[in-house]
Protein backbone atom coordinates (compact mmCIF):
# COMPACT_ATOMS: atom_id res chain seq x y z
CA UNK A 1 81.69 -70.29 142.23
CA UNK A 2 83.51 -72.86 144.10
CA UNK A 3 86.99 -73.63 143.98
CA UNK A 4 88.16 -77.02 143.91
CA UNK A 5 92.01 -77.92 144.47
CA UNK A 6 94.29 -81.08 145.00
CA UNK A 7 96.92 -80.82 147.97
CA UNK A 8 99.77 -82.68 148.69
CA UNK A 9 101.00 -82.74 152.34
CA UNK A 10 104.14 -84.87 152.80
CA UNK A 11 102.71 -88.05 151.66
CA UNK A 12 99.33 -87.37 151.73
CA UNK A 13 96.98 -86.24 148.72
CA UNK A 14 93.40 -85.03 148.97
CA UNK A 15 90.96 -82.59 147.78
CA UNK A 16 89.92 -78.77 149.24
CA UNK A 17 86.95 -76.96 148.04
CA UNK A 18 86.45 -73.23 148.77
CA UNK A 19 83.45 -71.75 148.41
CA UNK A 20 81.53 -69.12 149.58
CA UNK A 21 78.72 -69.26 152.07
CA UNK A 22 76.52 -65.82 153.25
CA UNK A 23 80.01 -63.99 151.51
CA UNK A 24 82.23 -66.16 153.37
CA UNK A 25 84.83 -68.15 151.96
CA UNK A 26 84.91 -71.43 153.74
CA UNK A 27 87.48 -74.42 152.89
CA UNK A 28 85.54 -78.12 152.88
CA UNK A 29 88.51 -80.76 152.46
CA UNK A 30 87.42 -84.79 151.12
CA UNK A 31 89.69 -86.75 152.45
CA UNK A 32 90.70 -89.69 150.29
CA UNK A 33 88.45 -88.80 147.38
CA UNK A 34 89.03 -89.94 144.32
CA UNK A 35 88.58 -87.08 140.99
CA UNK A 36 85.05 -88.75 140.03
CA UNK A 37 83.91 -88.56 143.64
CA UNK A 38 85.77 -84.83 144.51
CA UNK A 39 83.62 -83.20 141.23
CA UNK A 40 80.74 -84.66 142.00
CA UNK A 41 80.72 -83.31 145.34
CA UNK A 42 82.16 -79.63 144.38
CA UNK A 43 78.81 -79.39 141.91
CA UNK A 44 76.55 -80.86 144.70
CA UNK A 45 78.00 -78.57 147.61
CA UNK A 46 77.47 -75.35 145.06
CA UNK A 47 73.64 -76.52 144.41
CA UNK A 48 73.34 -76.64 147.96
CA UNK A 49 74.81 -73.32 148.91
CA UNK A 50 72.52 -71.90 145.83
CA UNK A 51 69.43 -73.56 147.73
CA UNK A 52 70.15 -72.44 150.78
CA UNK A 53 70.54 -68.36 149.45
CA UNK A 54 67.40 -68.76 147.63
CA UNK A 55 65.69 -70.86 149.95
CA UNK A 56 65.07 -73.47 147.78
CA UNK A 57 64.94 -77.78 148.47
CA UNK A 58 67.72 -79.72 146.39
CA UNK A 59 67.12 -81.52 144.08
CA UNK A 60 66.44 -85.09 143.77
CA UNK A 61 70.20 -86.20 142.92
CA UNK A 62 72.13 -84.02 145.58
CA UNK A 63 69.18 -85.63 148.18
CA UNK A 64 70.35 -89.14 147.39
CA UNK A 65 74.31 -88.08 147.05
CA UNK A 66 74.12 -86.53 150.77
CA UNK A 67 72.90 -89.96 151.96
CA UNK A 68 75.93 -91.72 150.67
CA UNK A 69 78.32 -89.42 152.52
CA UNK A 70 80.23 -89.60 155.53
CA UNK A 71 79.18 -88.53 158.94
CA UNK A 72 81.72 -86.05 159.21
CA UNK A 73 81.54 -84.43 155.56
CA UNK A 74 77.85 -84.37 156.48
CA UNK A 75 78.05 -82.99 159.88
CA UNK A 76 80.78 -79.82 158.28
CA UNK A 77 78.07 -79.04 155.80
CA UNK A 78 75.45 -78.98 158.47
CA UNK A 79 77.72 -76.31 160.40
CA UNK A 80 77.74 -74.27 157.42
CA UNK A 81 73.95 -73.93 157.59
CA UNK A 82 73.43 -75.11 153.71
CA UNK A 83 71.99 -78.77 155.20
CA UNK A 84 70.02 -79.80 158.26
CA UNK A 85 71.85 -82.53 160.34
CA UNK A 86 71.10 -86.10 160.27
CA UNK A 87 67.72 -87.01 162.62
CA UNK A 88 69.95 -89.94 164.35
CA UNK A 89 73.42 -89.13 164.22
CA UNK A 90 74.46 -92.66 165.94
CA UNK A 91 72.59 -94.87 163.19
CA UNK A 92 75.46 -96.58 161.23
CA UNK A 93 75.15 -95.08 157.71
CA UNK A 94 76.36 -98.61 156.17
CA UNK A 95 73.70 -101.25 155.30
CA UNK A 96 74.99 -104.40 157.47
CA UNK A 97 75.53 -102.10 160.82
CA UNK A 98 72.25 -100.28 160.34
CA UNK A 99 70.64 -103.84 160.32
CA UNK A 100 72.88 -105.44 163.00
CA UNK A 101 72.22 -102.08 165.37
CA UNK A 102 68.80 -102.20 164.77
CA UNK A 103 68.12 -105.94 165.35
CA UNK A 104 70.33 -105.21 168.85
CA UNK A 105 67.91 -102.45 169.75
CA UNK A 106 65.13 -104.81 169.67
CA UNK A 107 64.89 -106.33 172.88
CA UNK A 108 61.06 -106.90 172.63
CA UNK A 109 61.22 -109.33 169.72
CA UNK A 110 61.01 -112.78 170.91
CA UNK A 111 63.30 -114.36 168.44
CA UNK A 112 65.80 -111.92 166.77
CA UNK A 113 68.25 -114.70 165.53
CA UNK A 114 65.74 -115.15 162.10
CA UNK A 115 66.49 -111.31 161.68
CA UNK A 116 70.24 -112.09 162.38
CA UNK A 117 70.19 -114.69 160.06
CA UNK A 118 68.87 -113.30 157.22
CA UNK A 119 71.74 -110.24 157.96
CA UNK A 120 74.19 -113.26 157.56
CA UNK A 121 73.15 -114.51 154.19
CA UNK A 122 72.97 -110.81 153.01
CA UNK A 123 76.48 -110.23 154.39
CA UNK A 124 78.28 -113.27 153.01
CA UNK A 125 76.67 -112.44 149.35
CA UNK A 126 77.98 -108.96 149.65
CA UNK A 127 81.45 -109.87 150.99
CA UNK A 128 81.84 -112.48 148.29
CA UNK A 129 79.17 -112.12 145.29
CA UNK A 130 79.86 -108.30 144.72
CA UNK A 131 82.05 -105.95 143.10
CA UNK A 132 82.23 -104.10 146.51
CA UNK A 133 83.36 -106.85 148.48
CA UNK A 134 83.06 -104.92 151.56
CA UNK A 135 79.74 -103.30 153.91
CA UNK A 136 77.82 -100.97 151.30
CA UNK A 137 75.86 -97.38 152.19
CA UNK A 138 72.78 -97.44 152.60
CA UNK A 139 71.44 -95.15 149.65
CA UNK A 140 73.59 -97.29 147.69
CA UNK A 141 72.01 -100.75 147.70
CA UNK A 142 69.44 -100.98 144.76
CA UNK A 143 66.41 -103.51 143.85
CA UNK A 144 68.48 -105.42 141.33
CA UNK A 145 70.75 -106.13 144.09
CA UNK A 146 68.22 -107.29 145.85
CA UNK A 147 66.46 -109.56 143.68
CA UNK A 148 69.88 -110.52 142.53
CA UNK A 149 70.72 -111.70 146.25
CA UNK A 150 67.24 -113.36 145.99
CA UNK A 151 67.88 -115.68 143.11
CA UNK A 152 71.45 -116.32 145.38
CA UNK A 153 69.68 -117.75 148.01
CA UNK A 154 67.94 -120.08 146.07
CA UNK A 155 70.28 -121.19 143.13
CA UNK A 156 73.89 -121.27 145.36
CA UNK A 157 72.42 -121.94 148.85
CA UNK A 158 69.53 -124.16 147.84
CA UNK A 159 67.39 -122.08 149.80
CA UNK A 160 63.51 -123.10 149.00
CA UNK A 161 61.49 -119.73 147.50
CA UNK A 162 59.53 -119.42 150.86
CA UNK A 163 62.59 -119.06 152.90
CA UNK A 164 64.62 -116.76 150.62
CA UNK A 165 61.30 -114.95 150.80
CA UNK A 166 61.05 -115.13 154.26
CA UNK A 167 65.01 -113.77 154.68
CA UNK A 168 63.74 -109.95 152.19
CA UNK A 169 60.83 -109.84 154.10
CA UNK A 170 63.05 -109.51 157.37
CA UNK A 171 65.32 -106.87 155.82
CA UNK A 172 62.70 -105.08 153.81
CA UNK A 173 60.83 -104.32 157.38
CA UNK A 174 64.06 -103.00 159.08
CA UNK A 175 64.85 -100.91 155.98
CA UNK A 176 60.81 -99.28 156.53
CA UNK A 177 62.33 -98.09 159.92
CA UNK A 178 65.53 -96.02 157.62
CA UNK A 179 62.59 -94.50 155.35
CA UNK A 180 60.62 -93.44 158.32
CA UNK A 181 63.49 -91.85 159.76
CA UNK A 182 64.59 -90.30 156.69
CA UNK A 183 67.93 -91.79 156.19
CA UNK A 184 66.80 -92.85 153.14
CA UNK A 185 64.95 -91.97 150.22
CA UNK A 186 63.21 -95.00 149.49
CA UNK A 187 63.40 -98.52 150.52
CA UNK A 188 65.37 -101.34 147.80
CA UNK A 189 63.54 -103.84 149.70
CA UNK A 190 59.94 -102.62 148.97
CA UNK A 191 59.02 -103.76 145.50
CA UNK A 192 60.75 -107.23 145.17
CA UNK A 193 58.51 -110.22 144.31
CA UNK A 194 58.89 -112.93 147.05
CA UNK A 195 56.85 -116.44 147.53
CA UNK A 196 55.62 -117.09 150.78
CA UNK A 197 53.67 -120.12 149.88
CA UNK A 198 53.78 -123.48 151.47
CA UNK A 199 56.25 -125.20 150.05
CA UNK A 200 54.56 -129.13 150.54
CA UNK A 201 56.80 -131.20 149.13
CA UNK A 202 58.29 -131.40 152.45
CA UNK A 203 55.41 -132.61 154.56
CA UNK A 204 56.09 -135.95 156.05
CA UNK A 205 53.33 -138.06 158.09
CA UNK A 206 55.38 -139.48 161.43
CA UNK A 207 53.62 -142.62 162.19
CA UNK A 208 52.81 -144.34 165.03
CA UNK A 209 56.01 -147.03 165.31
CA UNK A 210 58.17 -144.90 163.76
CA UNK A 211 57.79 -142.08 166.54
CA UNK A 212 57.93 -145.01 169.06
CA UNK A 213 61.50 -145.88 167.63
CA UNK A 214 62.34 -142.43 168.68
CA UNK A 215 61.29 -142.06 171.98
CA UNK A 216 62.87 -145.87 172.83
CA UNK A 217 66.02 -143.63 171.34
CA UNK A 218 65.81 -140.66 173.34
CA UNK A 219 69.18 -140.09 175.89
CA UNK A 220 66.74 -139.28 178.70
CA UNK A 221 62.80 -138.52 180.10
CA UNK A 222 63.08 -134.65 179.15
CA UNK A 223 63.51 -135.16 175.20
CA UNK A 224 60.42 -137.47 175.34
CA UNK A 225 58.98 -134.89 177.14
CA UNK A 226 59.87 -132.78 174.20
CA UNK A 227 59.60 -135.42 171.65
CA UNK A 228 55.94 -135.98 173.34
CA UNK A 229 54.57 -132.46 173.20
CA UNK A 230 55.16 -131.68 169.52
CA UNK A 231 53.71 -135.39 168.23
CA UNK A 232 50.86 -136.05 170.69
CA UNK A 233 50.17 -132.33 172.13
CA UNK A 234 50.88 -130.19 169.02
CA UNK A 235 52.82 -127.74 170.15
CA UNK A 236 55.05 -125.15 168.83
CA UNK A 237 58.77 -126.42 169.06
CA UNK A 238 60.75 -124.45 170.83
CA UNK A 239 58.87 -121.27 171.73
CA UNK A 240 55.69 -123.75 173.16
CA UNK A 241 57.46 -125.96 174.27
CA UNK A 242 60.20 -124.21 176.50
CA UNK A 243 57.41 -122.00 177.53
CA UNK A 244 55.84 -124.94 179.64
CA UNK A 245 55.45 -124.92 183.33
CA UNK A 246 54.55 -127.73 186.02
CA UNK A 247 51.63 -124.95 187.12
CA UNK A 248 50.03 -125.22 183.61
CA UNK A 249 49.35 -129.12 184.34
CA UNK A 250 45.82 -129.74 185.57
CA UNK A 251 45.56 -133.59 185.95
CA UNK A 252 41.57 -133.59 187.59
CA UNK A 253 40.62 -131.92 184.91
CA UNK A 254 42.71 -133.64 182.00
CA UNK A 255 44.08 -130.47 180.17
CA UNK A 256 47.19 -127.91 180.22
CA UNK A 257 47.37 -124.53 179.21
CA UNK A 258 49.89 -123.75 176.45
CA UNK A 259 51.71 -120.25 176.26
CA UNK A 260 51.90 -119.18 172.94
CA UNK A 261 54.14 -116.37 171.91
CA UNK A 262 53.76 -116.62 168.44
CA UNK A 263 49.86 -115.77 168.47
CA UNK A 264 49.99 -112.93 171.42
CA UNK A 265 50.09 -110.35 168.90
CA UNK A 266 46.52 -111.48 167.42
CA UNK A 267 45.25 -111.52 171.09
CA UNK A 268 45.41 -115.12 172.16
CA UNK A 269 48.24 -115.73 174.07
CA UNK A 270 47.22 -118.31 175.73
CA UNK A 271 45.23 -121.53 175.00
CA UNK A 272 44.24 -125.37 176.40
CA UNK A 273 44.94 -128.49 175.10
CA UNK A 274 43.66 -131.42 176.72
CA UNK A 275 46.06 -134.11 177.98
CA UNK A 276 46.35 -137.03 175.87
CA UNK A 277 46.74 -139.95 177.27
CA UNK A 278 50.31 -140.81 175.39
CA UNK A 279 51.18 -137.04 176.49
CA UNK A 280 50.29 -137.83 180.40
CA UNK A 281 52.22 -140.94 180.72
CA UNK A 282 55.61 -139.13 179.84
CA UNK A 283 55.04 -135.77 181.78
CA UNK A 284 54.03 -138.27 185.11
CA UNK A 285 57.04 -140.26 184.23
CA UNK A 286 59.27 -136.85 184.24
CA UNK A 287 57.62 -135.58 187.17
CA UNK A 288 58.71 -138.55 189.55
CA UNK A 289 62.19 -137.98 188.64
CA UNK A 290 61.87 -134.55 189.39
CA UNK A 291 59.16 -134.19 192.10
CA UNK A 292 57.61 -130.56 191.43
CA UNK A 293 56.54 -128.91 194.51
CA UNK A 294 59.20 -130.90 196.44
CA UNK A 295 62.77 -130.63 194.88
CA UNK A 296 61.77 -128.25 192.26
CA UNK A 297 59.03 -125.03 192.44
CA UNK A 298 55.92 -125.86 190.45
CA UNK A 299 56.12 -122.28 188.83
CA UNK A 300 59.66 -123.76 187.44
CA UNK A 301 59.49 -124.98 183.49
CA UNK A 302 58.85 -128.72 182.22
CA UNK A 303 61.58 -128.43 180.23
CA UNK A 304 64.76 -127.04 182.31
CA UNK A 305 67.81 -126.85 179.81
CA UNK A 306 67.21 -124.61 176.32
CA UNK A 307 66.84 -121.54 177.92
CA UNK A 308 68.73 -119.58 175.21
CA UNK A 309 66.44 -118.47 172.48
CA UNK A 310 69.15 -119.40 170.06
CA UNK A 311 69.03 -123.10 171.59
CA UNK A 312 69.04 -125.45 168.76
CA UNK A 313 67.25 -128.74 168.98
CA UNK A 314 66.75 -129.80 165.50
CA UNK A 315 70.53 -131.02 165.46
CA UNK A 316 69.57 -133.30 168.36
CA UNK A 317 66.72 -134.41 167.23
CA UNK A 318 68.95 -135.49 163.90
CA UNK A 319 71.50 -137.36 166.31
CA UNK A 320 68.39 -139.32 167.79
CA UNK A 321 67.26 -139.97 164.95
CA UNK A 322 70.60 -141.59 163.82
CA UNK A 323 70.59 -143.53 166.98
CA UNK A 324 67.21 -145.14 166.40
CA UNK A 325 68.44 -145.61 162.59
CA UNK A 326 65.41 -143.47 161.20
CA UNK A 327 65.31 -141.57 158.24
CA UNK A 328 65.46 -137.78 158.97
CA UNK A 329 62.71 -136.15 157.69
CA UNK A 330 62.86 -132.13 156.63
CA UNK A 331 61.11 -129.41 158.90
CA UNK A 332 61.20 -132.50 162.31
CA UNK A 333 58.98 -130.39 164.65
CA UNK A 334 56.27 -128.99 162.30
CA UNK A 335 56.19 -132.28 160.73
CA UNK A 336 55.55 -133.77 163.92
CA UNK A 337 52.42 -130.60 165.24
CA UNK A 338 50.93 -131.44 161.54
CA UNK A 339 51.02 -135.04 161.71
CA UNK A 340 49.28 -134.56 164.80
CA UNK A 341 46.12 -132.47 163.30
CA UNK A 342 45.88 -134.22 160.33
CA UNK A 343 45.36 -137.61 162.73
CA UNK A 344 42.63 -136.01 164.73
CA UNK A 345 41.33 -134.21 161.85
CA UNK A 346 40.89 -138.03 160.21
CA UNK A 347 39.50 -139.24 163.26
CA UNK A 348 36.22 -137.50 162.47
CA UNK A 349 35.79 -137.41 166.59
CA UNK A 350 36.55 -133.77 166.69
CA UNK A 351 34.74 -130.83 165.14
CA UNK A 352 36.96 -128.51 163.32
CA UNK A 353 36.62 -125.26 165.92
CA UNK A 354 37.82 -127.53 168.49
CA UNK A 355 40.92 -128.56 166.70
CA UNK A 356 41.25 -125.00 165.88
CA UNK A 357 41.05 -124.00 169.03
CA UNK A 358 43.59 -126.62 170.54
CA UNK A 359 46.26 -126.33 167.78
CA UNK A 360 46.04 -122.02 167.78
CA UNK A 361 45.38 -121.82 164.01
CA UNK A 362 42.63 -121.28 161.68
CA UNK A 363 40.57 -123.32 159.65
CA UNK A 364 42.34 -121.89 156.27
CA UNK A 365 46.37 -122.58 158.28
CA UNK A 366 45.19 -125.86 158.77
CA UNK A 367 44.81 -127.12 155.05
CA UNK A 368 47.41 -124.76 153.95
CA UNK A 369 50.51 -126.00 155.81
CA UNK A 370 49.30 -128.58 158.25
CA UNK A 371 46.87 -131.26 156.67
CA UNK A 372 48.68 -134.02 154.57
CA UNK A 373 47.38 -136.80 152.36
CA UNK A 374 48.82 -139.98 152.94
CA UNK A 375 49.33 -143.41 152.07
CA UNK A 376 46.72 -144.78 153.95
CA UNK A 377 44.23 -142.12 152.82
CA UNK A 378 44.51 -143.90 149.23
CA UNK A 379 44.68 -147.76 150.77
CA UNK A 380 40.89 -146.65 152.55
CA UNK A 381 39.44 -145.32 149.67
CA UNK A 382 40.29 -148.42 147.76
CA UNK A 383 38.52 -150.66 150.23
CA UNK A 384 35.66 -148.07 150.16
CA UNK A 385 35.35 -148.34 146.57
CA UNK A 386 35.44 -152.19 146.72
CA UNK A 387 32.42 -152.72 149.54
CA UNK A 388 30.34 -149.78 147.64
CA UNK A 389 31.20 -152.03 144.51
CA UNK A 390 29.92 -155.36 146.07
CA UNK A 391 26.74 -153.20 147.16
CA UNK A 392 25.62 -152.62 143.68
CA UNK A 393 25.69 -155.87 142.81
CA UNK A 394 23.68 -157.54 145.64
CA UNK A 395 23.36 -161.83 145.16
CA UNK A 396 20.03 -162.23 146.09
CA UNK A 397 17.04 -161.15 144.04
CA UNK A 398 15.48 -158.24 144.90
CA UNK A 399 11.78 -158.33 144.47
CA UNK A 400 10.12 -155.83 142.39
CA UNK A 401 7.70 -153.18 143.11
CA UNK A 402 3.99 -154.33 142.74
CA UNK A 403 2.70 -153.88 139.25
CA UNK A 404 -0.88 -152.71 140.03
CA UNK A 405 -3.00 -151.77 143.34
CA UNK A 406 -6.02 -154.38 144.02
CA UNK A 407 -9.06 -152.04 144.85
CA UNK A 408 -8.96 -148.44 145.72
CA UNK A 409 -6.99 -147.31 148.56
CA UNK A 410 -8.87 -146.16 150.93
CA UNK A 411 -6.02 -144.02 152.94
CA UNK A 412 -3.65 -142.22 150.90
CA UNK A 413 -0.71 -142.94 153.08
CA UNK A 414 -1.37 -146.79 153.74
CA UNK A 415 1.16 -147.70 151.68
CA UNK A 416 4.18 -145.86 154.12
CA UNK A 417 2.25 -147.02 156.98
CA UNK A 418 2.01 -150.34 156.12
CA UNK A 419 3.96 -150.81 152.77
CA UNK A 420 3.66 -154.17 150.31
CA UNK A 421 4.71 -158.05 151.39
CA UNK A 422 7.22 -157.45 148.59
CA UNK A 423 9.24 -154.29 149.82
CA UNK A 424 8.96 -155.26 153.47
CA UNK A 425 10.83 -158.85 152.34
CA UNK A 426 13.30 -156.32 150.23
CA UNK A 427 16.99 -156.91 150.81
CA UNK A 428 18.57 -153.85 149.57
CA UNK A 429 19.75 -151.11 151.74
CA UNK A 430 16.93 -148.80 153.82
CA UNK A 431 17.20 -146.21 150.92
CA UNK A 432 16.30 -148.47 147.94
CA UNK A 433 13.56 -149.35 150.25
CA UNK A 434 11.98 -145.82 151.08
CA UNK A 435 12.26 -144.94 147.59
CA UNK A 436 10.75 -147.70 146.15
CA UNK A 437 7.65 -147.58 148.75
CA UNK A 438 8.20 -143.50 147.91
CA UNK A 439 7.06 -144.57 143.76
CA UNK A 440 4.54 -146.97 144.61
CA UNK A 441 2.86 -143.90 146.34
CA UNK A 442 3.28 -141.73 143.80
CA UNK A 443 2.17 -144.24 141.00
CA UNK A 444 -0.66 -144.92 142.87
CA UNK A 445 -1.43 -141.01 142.90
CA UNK A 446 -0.48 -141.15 138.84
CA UNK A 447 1.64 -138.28 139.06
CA UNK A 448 3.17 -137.16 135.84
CA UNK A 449 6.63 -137.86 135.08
CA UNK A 450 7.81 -134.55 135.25
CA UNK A 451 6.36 -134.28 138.82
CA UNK A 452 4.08 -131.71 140.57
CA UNK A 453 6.15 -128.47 138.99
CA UNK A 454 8.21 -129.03 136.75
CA UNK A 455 10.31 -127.22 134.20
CA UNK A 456 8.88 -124.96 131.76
CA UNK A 457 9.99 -125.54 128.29
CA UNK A 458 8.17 -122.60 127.04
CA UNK A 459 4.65 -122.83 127.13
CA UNK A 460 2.98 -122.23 130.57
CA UNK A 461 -0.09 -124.34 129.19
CA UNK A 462 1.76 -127.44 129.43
CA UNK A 463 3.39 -126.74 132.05
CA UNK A 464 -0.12 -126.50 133.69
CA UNK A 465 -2.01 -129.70 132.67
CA UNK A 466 1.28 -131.24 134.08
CA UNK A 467 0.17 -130.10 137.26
CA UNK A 468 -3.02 -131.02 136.96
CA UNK A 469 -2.40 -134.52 135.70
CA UNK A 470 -1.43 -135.10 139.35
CA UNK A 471 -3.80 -133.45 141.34
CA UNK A 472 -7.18 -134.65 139.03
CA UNK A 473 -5.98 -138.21 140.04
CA UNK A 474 -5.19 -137.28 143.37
CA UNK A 475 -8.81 -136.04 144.33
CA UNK A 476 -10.04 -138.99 142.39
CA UNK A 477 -8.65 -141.95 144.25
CA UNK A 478 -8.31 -140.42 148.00
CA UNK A 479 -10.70 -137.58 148.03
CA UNK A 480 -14.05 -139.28 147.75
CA UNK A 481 -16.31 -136.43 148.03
CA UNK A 482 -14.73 -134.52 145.00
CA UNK A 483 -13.81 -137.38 143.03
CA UNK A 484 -14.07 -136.55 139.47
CA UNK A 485 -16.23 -138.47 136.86
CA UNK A 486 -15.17 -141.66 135.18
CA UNK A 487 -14.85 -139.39 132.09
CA UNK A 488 -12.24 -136.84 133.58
CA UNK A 489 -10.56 -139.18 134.94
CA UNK A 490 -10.70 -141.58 132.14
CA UNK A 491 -9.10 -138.39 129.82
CA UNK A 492 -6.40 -137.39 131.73
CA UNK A 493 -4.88 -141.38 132.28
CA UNK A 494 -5.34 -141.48 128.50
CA UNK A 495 -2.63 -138.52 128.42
CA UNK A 496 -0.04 -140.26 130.54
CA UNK A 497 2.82 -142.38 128.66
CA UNK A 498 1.15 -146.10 128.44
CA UNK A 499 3.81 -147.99 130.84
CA UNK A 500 2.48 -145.50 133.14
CA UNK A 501 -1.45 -145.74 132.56
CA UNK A 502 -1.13 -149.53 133.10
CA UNK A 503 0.11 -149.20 136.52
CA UNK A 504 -2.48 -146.92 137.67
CA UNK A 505 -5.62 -147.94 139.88
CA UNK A 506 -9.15 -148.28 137.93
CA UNK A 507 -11.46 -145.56 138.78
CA UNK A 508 -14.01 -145.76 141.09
CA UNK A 509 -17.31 -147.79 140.00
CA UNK A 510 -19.85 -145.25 141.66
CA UNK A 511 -18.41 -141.43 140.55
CA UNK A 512 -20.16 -138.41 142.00
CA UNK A 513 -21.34 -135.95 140.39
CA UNK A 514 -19.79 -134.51 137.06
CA UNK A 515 -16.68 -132.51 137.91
CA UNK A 516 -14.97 -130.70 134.97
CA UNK A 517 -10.93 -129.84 135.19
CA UNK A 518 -9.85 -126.27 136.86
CA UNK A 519 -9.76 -123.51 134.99
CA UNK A 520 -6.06 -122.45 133.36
């Protein structure tokens, strides 16, 4: 049994456990432990003393209690054999410096300030939202804190779903790291709901003269460079953009390559765009001013200020914006690389793979966060729905189909060949036409109304002497030499509807010989 006592040494008061470990008393001292926190560690420490003489695991409880410890009440048990020490005795064992440290390791991600924002909003709702008020252990943090920091982001901060979403996701894939490691037990971050949709009530379509107001507002020839790349050449603002160099320009052949971190992951780092015309005028006007291959390298960027990754030129953009006394619109740059797509898309010039393949999205991307409907979309159908309106209601006459064939017809496709005075003086559109030449034929042929095969409505029978209404007068008008008799044919017209026995041909005067219908 362990013995648990409270010292007093001149002013200071703390707790000393002795206990005995492989029959030898050894004294474990808690510093500034209060009485909850000193018994719950006296019962842990003699589970763990009992596990290690009967070489046994802890249990689930003393697991997560030696997470929440200190490194150096952790690192005395681990001398005392009853515990293993920690895997990665540098990791902070506090939830804001394990993030920090770990986004600070990362020197391969391309832009860690969305990881160290997302820290920041997590820090300033547990500094100010939480009992605590103060950085919280790691084994400590639970998924109602989470979630509760979720519904934070959105209520207090305004923050839309998708980027209080975005902001757990971050976290929740650093925390995967402090599983894998073993720091701790399980990860708060795993199971919370988050929405990660497109959130398209922000979408704006940047029009022609208003983007013109900007560039006549632009302090100088690199921000309509800029201004230029993400409206006419769709690129990604700033990682696309920055990422531009004078050797990526290929004027003969009308086309630049674009360097695209964003997709290198998925194996397409790189991509061409051709060079718009609007695009070319403002990348020659930038190159005069700064003469590539003479004053400056060609290797060297387009764009030669905003080095920093944490360069912000949204702000700017907002000042401009001010200065050519436009409205500023939410999300500027991807509003701009979506107005862009949806424009071509519109155009109906380009097929969809090429877009695809100039833009570096998919197909599905596209209509999920790029393609907008607009104004104008509803202003075209209108006029579309007025000319198709005016079509179906023609002002001339349109003359009718002929009511009955003088004479046999002596070739069975005369009537395409050659069709009637009255359809070839037809006004109505081509269409009308070939389908009213298309039932002269077929009355001529006396085809039944239901057509060659049509549906059976449970009888096969009668689904069969539909067929053969067709195909007796068929071989009687344009196959001569099996023409059925006057008879036959006579029986199966008498079977047709009468506005449709009227229209058909007479028989022939001479028949051949007798020739009965098929068999069923």
């Amino acid at each position: 049994m362990a013995n648990l006592e409270r010292v007093t040494t001149g002013n200071r008061d703390y707790y000393r456990l002795r206990v005995y470990v492989d029959k030898k008393r050894q004294v474990i001292s808690f510093g500034n432990a209060d009485d909850r926190e000193a018994d719950d560690a006296k019962r842990h420490i003699e589970h763990l003393v009992e596990c290690q003489q009967r070489s046994r695991l802890p249990d689930r409880l003393t697991k997560r209690w030696l997470e929440t410890i200190t490194d150096t009440l952790h690192n005395r048990l681990a001398s005392l054999g009853v515990i293993t020490p920690r895997t990665i005795s540098s990791a902070p064992s506090l939830l804001l410096a394990y993030l920090r440290a770990y986004i600070s390791s990362r020197t391969d991600w391309k832009k860690p300030e969305n990881y160290k924002q997302a820290v920041d909003k997590l820090e300033t709702y547990l500094l100010t939202r939480t009992k605590a008020k103060r950085d919280v252990p790691l084994a400590t943090l639970r998924q109602s804190d989470i979630e509760a920091w979720q519904r934070w982001m959105v209520g207090t901060l305004g923050m839309s779903s998708n980027t209080a979403g975005q902001n757990v996701k971050r976290c929740r894939q650093i925390m995967a790291v402090a599983v894998s490691d073993r720091l701790i037990e399980t990860n708060p971050f795993a199971n919370v709901k988050i929405d990660l949709s497109s959130d398209k009530s922000k979408n704006r379509f940047i029009d022609s003269p208003t983007c013109q107001l900007v560039l006549d507002a632009c302090p100088d020839q690199e921000w309509r460079v800029i201004f230029s790349l993400c409206r006419w050449g769709g690129l990604r603002c700033p990682t696309e953009v920055l990422s531009l160099r004078w050797s990526d320009i290929d004027y003969a052949k009308q086309r630049f390559k674009v360097t695209s971190p964003k997709t290198a992951r998925y194996g397409k780092s790189e991509r061409l765009v051709p060079l718009f015309p609007e695009l070319a005028k403002e990348l020659k006007d930038l190159a005069d001013i700064l003469a590539p291959g003479l004053s400056s390298p060609l290797s060297g960027h387009v764009i030669t200020r905003y080095r920093s990754s944490e360069a912000n030129l949204r702000t700017q953009l907002h000042r401009i914006c001010g200065v050519a006394k436009v409205p500023v619109w939410p999300k500027p740059f991807m509003a701009l690389r979506a107005t862009r797509r949806t424009e071509l898309e519109r155009s109906s010039i380009y097929p969809n793979y090429l877009l695809n393949a100039w833009f570096g999205h998919s197909a599905k991307i596209a209509e999920d966060h790029y393609l907008q409907v607009t104004d104008a979309d509803y202003v075209l159908a209108a006029k579309a729905t007025t000319a198709l309106a005016g079509a179906s209601s023609p002002k001339t006459k349109v003359s009718e189909p002929p009511e009955s064939l003088e004479g046999p017809l002596e070739d069975p496709f005369r009537e395409i060949v050659a069709p009637s005075a009255s359809i070839r003086q037809c006004t109505i559109p081509n269409k009308k036409r070939a389908l009213m030449a298309l039932g002269t034929l077929l009355m001529a042929m006396g085809v039944h109304p239901s057509g060659f095969e049509p549906e059976t409505l449970g009888s096969e029978d009668r689904c069969a002497i539909q067929l053969r209404h067709g195909c007796i007068y068929f071989l009687h008008f344009y196959r001569k030499p099996m023409r059925p008799s006057i008879a036959v044919a006579a029986t199966f017209k008498a079977s047709f509807p009468k506005s449709l026995a009227n229209r058909m041909p007479p028989p022939f005067a001479e028949p051949p010989a007798p020739l009965g219908p098929p068999n069923r």
